[in-house]
C-alpha atoms as a PDB file:
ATOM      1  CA  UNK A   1       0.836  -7.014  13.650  1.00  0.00           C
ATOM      2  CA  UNK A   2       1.578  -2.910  14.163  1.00  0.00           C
ATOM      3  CA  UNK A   3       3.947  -1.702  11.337  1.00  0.00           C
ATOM      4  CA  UNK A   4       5.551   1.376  11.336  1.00  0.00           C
ATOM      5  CA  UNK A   5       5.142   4.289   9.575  1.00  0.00           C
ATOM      6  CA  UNK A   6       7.739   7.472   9.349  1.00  0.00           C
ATOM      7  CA  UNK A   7       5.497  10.982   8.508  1.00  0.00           C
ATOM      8  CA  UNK A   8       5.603  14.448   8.403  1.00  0.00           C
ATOM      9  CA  UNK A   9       3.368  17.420   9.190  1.00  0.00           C
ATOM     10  CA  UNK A  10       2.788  19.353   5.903  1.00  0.00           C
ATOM     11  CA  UNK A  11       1.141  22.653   5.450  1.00  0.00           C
ATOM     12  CA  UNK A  12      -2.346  22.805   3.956  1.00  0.00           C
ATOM     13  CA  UNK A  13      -1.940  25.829   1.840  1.00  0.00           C
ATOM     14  CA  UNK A  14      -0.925  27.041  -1.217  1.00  0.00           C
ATOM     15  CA  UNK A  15      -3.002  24.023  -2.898  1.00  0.00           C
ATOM     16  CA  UNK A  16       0.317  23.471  -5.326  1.00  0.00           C
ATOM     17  CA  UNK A  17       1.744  22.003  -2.141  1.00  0.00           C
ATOM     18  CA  UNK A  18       0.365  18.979  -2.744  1.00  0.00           C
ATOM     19  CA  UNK A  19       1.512  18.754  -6.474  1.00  0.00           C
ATOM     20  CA  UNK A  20       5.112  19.171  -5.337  1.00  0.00           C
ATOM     21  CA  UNK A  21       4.560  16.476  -2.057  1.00  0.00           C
ATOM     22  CA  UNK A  22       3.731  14.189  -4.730  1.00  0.00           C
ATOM     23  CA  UNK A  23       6.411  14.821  -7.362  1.00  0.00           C
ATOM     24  CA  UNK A  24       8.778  13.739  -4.434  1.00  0.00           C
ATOM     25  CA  UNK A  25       6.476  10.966  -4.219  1.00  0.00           C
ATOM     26  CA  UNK A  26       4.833  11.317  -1.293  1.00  0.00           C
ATOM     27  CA  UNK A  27       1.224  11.092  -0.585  1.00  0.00           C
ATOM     28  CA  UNK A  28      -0.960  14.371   0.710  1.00  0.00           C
ATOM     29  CA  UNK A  29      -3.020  12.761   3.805  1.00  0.00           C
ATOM     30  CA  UNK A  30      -4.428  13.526   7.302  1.00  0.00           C
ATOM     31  CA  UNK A  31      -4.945  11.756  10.409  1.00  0.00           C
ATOM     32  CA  UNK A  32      -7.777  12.181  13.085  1.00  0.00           C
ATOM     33  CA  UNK A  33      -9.625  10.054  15.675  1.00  0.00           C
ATOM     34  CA  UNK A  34      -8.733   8.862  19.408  1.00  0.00           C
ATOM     35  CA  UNK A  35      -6.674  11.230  20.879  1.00  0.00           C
ATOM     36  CA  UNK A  36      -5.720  13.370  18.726  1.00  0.00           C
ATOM     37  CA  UNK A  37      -6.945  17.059  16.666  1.00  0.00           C
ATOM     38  CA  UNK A  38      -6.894  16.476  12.848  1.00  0.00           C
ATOM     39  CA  UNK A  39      -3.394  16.747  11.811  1.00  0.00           C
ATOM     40  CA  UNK A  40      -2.501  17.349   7.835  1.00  0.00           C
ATOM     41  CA  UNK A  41       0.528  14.799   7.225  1.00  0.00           C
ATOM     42  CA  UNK A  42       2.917  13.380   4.255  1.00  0.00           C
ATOM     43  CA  UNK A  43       3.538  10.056   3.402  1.00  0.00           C
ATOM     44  CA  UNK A  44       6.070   8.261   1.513  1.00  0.00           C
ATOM     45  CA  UNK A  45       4.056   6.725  -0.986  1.00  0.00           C
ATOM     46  CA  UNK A  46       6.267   3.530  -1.830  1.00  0.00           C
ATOM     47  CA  UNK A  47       6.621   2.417   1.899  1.00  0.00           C
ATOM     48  CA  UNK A  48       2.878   3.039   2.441  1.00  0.00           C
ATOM     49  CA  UNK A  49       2.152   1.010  -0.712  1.00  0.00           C
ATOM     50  CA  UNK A  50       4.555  -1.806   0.731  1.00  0.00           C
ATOM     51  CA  UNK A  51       2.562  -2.204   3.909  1.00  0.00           C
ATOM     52  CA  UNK A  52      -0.094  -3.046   2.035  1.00  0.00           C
ATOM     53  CA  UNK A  53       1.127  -5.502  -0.168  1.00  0.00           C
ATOM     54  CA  UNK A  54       2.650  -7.363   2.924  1.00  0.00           C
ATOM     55  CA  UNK A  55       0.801  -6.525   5.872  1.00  0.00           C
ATOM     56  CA  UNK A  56      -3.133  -5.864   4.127  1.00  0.00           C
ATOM     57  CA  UNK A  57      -5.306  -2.658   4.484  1.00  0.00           C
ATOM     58  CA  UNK A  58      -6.452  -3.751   7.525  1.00  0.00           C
ATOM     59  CA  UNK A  59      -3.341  -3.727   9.270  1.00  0.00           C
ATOM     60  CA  UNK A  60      -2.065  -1.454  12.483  1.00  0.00           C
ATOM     61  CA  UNK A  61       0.190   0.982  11.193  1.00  0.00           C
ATOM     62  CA  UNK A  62       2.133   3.185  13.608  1.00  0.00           C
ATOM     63  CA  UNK A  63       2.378   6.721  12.487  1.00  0.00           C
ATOM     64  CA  UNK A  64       5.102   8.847  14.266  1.00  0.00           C
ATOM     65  CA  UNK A  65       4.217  12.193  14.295  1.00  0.00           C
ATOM     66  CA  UNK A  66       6.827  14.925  16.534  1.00  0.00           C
ATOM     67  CA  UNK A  67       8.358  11.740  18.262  1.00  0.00           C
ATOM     68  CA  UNK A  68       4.847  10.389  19.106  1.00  0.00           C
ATOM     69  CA  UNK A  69       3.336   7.092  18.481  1.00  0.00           C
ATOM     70  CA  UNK A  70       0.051   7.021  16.627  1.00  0.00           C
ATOM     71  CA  UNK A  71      -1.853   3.620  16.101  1.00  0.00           C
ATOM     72  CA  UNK A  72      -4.300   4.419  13.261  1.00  0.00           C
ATOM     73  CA  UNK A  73      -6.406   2.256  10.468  1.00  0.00           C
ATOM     74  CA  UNK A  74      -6.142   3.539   6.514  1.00  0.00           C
ATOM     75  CA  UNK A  75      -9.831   4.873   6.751  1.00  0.00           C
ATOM     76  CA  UNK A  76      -9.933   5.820   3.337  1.00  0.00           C
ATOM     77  CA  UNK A  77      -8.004   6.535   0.148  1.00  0.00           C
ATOM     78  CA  UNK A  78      -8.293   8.538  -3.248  1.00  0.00           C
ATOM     79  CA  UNK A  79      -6.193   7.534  -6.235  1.00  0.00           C
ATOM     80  CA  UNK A  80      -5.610   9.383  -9.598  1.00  0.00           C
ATOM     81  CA  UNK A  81      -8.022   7.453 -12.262  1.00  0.00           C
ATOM     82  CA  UNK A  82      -5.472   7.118 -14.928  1.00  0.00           C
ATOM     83  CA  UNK A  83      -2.299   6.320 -13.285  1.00  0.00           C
ATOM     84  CA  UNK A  84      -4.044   4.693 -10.372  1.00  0.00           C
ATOM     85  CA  UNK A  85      -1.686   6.299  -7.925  1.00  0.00           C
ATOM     86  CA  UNK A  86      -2.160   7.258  -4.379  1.00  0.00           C
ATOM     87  CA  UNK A  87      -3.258  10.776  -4.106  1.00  0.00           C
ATOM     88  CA  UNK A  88      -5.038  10.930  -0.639  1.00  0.00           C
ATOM     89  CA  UNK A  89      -5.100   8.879   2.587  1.00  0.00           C
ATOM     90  CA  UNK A  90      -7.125   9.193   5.262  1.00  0.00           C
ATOM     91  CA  UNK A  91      -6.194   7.853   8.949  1.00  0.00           C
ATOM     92  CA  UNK A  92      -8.269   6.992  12.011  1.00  0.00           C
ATOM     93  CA  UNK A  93      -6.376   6.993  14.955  1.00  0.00           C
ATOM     94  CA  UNK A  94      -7.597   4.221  17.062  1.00  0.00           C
ATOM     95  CA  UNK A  95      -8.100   2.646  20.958  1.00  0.00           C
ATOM     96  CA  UNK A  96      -6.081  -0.816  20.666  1.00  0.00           C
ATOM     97  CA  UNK A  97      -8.603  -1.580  23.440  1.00  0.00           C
ATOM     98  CA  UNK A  98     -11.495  -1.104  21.928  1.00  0.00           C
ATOM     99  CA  UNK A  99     -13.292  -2.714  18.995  1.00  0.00           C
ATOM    100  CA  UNK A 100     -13.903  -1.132  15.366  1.00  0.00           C
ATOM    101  CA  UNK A 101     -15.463  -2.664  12.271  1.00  0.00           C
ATOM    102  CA  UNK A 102     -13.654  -2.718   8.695  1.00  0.00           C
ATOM    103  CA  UNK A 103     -14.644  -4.784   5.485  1.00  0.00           C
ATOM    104  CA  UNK A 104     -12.680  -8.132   5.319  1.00  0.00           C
ATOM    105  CA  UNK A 105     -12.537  -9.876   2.074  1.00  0.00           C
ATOM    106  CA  UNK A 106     -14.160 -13.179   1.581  1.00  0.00           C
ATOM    107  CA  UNK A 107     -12.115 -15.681  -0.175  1.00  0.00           C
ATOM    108  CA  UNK A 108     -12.558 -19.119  -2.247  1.00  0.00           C
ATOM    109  CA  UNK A 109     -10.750 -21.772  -1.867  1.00  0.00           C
ATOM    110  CA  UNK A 110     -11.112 -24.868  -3.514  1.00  0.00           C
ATOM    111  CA  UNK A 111     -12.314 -26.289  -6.494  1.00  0.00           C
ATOM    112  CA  UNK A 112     -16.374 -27.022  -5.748  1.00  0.00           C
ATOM    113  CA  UNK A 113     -17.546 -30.666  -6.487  1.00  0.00           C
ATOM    114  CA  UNK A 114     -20.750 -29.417  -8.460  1.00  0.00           C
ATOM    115  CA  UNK A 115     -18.288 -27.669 -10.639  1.00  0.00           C
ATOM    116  CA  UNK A 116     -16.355 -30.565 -11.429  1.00  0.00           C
ATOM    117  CA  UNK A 117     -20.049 -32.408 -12.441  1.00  0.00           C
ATOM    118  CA  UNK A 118     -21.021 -29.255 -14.550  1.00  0.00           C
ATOM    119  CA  UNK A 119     -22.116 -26.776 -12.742  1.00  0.00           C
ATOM    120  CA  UNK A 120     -21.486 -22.802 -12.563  1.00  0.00           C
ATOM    121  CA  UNK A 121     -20.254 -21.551  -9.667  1.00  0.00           C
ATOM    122  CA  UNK A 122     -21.111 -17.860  -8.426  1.00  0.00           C
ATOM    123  CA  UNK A 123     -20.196 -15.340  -5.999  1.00  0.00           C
ATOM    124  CA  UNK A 124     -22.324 -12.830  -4.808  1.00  0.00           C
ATOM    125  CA  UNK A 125     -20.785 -11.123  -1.733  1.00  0.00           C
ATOM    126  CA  UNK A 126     -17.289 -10.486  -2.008  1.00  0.00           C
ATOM    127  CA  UNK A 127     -16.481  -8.455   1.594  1.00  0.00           C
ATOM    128  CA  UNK A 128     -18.065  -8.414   5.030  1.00  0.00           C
ATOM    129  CA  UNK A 129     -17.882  -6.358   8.245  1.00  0.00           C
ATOM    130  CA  UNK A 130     -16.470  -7.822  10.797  1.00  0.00           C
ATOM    131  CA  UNK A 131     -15.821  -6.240  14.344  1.00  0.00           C
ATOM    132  CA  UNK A 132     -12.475  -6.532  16.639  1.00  0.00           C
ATOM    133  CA  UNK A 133      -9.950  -4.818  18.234  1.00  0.00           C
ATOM    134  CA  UNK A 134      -7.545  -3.438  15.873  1.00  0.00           C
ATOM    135  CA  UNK A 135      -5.065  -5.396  15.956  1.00  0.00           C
ATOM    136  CA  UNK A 136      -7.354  -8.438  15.450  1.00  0.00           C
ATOM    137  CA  UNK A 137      -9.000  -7.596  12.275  1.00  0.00           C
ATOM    138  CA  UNK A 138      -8.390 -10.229   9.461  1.00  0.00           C
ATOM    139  CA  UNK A 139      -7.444  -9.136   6.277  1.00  0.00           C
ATOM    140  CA  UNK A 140      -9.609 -11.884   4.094  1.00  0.00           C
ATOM    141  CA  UNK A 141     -11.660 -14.524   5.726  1.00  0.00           C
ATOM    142  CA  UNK A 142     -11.489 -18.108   3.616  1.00  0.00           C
ATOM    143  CA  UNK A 143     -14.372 -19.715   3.201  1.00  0.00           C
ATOM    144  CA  UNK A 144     -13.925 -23.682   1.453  1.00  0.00           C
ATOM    145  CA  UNK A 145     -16.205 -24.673  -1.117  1.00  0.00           C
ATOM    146  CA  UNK A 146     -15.394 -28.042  -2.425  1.00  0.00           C
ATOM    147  CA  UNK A 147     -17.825 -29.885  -0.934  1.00  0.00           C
ATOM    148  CA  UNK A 148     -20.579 -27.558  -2.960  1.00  0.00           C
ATOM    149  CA  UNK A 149     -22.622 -29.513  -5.583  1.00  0.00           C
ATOM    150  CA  UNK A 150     -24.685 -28.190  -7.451  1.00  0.00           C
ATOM    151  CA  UNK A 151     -27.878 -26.659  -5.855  1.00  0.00           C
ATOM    152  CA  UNK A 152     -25.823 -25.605  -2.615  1.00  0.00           C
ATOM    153  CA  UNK A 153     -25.142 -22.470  -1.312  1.00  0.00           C
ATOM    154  CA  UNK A 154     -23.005 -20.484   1.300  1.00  0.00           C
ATOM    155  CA  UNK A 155     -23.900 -17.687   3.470  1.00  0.00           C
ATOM    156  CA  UNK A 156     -22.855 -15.565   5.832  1.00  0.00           C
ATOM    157  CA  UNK A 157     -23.733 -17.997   8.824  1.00  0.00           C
ATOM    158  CA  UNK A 158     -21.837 -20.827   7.038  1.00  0.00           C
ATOM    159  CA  UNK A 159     -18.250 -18.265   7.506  1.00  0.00           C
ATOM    160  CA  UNK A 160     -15.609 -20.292   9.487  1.00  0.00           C
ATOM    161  CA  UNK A 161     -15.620 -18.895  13.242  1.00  0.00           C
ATOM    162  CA  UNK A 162     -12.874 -17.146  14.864  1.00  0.00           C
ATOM    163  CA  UNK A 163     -12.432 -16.240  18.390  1.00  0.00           C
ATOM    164  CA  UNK A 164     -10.297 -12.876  17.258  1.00  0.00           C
ATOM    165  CA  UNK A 165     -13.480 -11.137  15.607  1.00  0.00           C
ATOM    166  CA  UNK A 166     -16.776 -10.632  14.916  1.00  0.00           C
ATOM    167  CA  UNK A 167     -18.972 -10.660  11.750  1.00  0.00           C
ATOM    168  CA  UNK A 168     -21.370  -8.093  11.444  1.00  0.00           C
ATOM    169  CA  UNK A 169     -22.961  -8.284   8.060  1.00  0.00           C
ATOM    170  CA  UNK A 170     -26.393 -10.610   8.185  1.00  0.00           C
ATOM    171  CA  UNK A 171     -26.026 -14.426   8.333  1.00  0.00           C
ATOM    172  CA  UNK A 172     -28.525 -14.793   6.070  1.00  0.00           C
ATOM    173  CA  UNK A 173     -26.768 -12.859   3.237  1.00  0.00           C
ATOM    174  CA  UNK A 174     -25.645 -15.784   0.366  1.00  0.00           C
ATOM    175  CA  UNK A 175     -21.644 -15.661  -0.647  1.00  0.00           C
ATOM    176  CA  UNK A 176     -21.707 -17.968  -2.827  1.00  0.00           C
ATOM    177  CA  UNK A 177     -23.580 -20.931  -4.783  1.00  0.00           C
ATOM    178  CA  UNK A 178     -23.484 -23.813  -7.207  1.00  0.00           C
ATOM    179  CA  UNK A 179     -26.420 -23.972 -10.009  1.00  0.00           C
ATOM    180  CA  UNK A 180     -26.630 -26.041 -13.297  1.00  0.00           C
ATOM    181  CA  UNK A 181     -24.500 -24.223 -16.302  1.00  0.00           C
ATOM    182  CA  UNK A 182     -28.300 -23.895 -18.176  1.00  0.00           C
ATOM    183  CA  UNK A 183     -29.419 -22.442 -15.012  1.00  0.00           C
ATOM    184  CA  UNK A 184     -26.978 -19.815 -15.039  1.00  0.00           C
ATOM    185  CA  UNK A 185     -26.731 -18.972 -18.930  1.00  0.00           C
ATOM    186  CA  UNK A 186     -30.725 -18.516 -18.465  1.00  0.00           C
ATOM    187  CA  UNK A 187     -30.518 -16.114 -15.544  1.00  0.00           C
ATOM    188  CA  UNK A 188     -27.819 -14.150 -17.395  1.00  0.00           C
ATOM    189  CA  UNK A 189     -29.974 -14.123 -20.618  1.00  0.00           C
ATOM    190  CA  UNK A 190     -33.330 -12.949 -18.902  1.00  0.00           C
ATOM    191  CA  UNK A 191     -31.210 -10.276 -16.649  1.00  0.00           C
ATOM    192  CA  UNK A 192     -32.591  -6.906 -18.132  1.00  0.00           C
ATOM    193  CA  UNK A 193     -30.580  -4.386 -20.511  1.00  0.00           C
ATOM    194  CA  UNK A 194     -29.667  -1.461 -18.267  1.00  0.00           C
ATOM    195  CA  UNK A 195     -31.478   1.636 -18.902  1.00  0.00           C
ATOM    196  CA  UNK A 196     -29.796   4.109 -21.703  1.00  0.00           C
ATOM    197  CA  UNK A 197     -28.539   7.516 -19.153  1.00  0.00           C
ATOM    198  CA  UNK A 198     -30.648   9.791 -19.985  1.00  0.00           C
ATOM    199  CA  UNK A 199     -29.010  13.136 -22.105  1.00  0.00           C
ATOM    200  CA  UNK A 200     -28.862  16.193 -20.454  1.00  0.00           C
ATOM    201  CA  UNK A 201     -30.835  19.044 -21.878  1.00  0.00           C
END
């Protein structure tokens, strides 16, 4: 589903600019890709942080730019480390024809049998690639593990198919598994300290 998007076209200089886009709270960004020359744009910061609560960062959002429609992808995003705000976004413009690859979440449901007997589940990959057209790419893909018991595993081959998409990432790679709780503690015990940074002379 394509959700729409209201922007403007904001200048790139003087660099304070960008201090008083977002005390209106709007979000500095820039769009590029299929059809069109990089473009320095403004967003509204609530209604872009609504889309993705609702509609997912993998979702079709229509940017209208001087009247014109723009389907684009959030290809990236920077965020103040405090206050965890938007404070850059970065748009591809894309082909609705053509296929592109994004990172779709994987999720858990279920509670896993081995768990239930004792065991310790893990998870171990936590996003994959996956290839469609844009306005099939899946947001999360749900994988079910209560059948698990303990000694089991999931990978990447054992992903529910879907017709709409394509995933990339290596069947081989393991999601998730179920091992015996003195297993686990063992591995976690043996895992090596990390290495003190070295100082800086």
């Amino acid at each position: 589903m394509a959700v729409k998007l209201n922007v403007e076209k904001r200048a790139i200089r003087p660099r304070s600019l960008r201090n008083k886009l977002r005390h209106e709270g709007k979000v500095p960004a820039v769009v590029n890709g299929y059809q069109i020359e990089s473009t320095p744009i403004a967003v509204d910061a609530a209604a872009l942080e609504k889309i993705y609560r609702e509609h997912g960062a993998n979702a079709v959002i229509v940017l209208s730019i001087d009247g014109k429609n723009v389907n684009t992808l959030v290809r990236g995003t920077q965020s103040d480390t405090f206050t965890k705000k938007l404070t850059h976004v970065e748009f591809l413009s894309v082909n609705m024809t053509e296929e592109t690859e994004v990172e779709a979440e994987v999720l858990l449901v279920g509670e896993a049998a081995g768990v239930k007997a004792g065991g310790v589940l893990t998870q171990t990959l936590y996003n994959v690639v996956v290839s469609a057209t844009p306005d099939k790419l899946p947001e999360r893909i749900e994988v079910d593990v209560t059948a698990l018991e303990i000694g089991d595993a999931l990978s990447v081959a054992d992903l529910p198919k879907d017709a709409d998409f394509t995933i990339v990432t290596d069947p081989e790679e393991q999601i998730v598994a179920v091992s015996e709780a003195q297993a686990a503690e063992e591995e976690t015990e043996e895992a090596p300290a990390p290495e003190a940074p070295a100082e800086a002379e």
